[in-house]
Protein backbone atom coordinates (compact mmCIF):
# COMPACT_ATOMS: atom_id res chain seq x y z
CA UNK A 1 12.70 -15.82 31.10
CA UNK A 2 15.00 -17.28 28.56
CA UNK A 3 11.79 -18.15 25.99
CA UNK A 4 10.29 -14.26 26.50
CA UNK A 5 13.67 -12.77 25.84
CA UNK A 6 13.89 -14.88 22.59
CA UNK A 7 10.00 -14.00 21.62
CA UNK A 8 11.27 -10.33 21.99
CA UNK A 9 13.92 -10.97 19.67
CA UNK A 10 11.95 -12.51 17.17
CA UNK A 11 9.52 -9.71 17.18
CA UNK A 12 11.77 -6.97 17.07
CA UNK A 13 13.81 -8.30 13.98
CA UNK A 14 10.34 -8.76 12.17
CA UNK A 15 9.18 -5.24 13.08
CA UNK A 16 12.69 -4.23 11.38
CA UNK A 17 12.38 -6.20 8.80
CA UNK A 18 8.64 -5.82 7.77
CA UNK A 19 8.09 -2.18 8.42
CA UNK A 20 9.02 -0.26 5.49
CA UNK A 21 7.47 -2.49 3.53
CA UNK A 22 4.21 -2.50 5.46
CA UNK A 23 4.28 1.36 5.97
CA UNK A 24 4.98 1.81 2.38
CA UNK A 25 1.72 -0.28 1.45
CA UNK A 26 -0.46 1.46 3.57
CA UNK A 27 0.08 5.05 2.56
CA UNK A 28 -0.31 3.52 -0.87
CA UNK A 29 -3.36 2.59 -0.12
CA UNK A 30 -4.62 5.67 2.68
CA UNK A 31 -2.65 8.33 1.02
CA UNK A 32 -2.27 10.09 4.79
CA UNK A 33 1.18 10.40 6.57
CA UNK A 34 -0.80 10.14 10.35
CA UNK A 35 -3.54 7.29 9.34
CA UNK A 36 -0.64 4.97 7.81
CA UNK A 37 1.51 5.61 10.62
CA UNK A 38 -1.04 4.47 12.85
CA UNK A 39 -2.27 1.58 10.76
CA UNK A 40 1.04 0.61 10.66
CA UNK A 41 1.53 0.19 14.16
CA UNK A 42 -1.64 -1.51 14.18
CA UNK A 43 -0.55 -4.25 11.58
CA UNK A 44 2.57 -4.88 14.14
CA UNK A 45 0.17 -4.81 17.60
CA UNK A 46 -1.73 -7.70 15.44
CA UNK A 47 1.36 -9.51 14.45
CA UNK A 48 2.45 -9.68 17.91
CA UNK A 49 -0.84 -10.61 19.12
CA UNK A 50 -1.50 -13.42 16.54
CA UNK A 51 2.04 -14.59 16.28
CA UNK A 52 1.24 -17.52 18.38
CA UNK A 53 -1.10 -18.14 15.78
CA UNK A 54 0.94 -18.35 12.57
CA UNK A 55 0.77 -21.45 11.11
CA UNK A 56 3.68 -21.49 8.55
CA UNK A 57 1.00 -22.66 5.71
CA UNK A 58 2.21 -19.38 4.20
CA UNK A 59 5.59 -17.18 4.10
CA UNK A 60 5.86 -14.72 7.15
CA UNK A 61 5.89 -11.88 4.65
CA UNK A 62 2.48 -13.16 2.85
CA UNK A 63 1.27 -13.46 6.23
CA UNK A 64 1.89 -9.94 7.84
CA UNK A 65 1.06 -8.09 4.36
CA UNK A 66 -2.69 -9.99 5.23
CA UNK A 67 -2.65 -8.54 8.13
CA UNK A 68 -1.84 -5.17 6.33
CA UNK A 69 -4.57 -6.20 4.00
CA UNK A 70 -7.64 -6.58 6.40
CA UNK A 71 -6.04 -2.99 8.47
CA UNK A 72 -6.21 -1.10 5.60
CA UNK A 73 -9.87 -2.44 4.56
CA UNK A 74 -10.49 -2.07 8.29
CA UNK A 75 -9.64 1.60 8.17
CA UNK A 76 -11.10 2.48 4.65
CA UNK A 77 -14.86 1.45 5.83
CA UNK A 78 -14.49 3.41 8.82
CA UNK A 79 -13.18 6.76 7.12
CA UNK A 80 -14.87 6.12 3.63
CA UNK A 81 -12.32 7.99 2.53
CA UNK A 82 -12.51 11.32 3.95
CA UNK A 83 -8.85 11.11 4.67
CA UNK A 84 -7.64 9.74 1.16
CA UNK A 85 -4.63 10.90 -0.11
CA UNK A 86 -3.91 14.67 1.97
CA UNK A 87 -0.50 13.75 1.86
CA UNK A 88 0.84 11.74 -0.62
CA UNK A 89 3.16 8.36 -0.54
CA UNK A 90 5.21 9.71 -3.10
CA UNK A 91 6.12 13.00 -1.73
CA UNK A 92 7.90 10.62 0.95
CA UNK A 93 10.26 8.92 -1.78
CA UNK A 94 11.36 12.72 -3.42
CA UNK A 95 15.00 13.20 -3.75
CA UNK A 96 16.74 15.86 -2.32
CA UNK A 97 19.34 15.89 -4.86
CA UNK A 98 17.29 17.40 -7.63
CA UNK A 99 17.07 21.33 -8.30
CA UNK A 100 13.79 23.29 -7.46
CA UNK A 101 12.47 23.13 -10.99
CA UNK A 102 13.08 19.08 -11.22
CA UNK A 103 11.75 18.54 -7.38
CA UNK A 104 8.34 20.61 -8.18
CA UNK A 105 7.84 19.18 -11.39
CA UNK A 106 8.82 15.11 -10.03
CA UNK A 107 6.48 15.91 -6.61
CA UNK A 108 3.45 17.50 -8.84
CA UNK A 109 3.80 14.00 -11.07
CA UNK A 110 3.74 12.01 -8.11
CA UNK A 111 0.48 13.52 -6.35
CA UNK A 112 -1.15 12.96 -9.72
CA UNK A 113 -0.17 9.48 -9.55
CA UNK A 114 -1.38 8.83 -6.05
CA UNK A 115 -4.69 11.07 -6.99
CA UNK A 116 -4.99 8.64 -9.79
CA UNK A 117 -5.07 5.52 -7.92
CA UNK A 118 -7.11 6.69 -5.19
CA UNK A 119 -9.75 7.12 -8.00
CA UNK A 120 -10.05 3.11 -8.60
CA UNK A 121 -11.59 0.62 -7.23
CA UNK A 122 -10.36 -0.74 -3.92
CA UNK A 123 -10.13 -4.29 -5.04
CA UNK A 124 -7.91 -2.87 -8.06
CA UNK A 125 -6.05 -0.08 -6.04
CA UNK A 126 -5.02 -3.32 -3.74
CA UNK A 127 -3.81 -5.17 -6.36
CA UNK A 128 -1.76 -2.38 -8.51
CA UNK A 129 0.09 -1.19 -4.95
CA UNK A 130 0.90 -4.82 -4.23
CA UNK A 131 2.33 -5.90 -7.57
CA UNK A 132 3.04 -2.73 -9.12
CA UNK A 133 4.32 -0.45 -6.33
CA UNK A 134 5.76 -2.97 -3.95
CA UNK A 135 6.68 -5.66 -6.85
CA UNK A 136 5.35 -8.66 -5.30
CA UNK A 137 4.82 -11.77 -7.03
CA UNK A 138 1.50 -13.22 -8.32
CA UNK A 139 2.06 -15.74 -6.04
CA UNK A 140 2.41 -13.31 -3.11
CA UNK A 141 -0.07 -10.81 -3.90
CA UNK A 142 -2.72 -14.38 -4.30
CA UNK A 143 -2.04 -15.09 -0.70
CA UNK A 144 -2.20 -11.73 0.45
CA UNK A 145 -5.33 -10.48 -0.97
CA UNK A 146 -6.79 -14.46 -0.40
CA UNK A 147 -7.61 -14.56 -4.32
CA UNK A 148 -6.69 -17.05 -6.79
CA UNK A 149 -3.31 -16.19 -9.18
CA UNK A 150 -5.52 -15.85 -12.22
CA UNK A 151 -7.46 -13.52 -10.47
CA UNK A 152 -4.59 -11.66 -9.62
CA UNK A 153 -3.71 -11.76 -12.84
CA UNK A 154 -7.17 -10.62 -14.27
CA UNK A 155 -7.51 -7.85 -11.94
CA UNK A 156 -4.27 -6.25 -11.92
CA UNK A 157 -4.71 -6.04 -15.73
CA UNK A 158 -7.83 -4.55 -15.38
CA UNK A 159 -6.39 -2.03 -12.44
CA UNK A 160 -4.06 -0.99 -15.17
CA UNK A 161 -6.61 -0.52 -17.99
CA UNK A 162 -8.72 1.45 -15.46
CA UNK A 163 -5.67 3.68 -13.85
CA UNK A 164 -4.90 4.18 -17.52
CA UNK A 165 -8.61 5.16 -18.43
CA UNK A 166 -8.86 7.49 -15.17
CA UNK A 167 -5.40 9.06 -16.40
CA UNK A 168 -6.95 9.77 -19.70
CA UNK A 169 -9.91 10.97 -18.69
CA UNK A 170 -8.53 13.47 -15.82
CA UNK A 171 -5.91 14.72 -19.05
CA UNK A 172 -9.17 15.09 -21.20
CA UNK A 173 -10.80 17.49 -18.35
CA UNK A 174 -7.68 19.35 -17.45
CA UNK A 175 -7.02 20.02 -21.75
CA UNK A 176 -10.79 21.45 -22.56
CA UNK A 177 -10.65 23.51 -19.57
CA UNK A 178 -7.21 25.26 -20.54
CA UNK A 179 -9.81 25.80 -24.06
């Protein structure tokens, strides 16, 4: 009884612990309120099945963002994006604080950002939420995404050459057809 109490324990303080930071990944990634709620929850049902599992080769966080990793891939083939980005992560992170002009003009920059990055490539979209967004390491993002560090170098470079382009090029349409 004593052992299943302390399992309990454990799992609850890394469900507090991890699920921001999990949650805010996912709708990163799915763009939709509902789906990352749900994906969420199905990182943690994984965690807690596979905890048993966890080998300590890796830190806990590198480990459960995997997880997060292969849910969100998971869910992407299975939607092919038909659900991408109705609500957006940012609108989640607006400020309250801010007048009416400020909070329409902060939440119309932030679904452009999120429409942006839902226009990449999935392999690049993963990499500029993890290091970008989230801020985690080279190191971290490596273990995550199982690629090398100078791939994760190479590709988040080329994530940001390509949001960059895709930002461009959605400016370039949205100028000639104000002409």
């Amino acid at each position: 009884m004593i052992e299943s109490h302390n399992l309990e324990n454990k799992i609850d303080e890394i469900y507090r612990h991890y699920y921001l930071d999990v949650y805010k990944f996912i709708i990163c990634y799915s763009g939709n309120q509902n789906d990352s709620e749900d994906m969420t929850q199905e990182v943690f049902i994984r965690v807690l099945k596979n905890l048993s599992k966890y080998d300590y080769s890796s830190s806990l966080k590198t480990w459960i963002f995997s997880i997060a990793k292969h849910v969100a891939i998971d869910h992407y083939r299975k939607t092919r994006f038909t659900t991408i980005l109705k609500e957006g992560f940012f609108k989640q992170l607006i400020s309250n604080e801010k007048g009416p002009v400020e909070y329409a003009e902060q939440n119309e920059t932030k679904i452009y950002i999120n429409e942006t990055i839902s226009k990449i490539k999935p392999n690049y979209r993963m990499v500029l939420i993890l290091r970008g967004i989230n801020e985690f390491s080279i190191k971290e993002t490596a273990q995550i995404l199982n690629y090398s560090e100078s791939k994760v170098k190479v590709v988040y470079h080329r994530a940001i050459k390509e949001f960059e382009k895709t930002m461009n090029s959605d400016l370039g349409e949205v100028i000639s057809n104000e002409s």
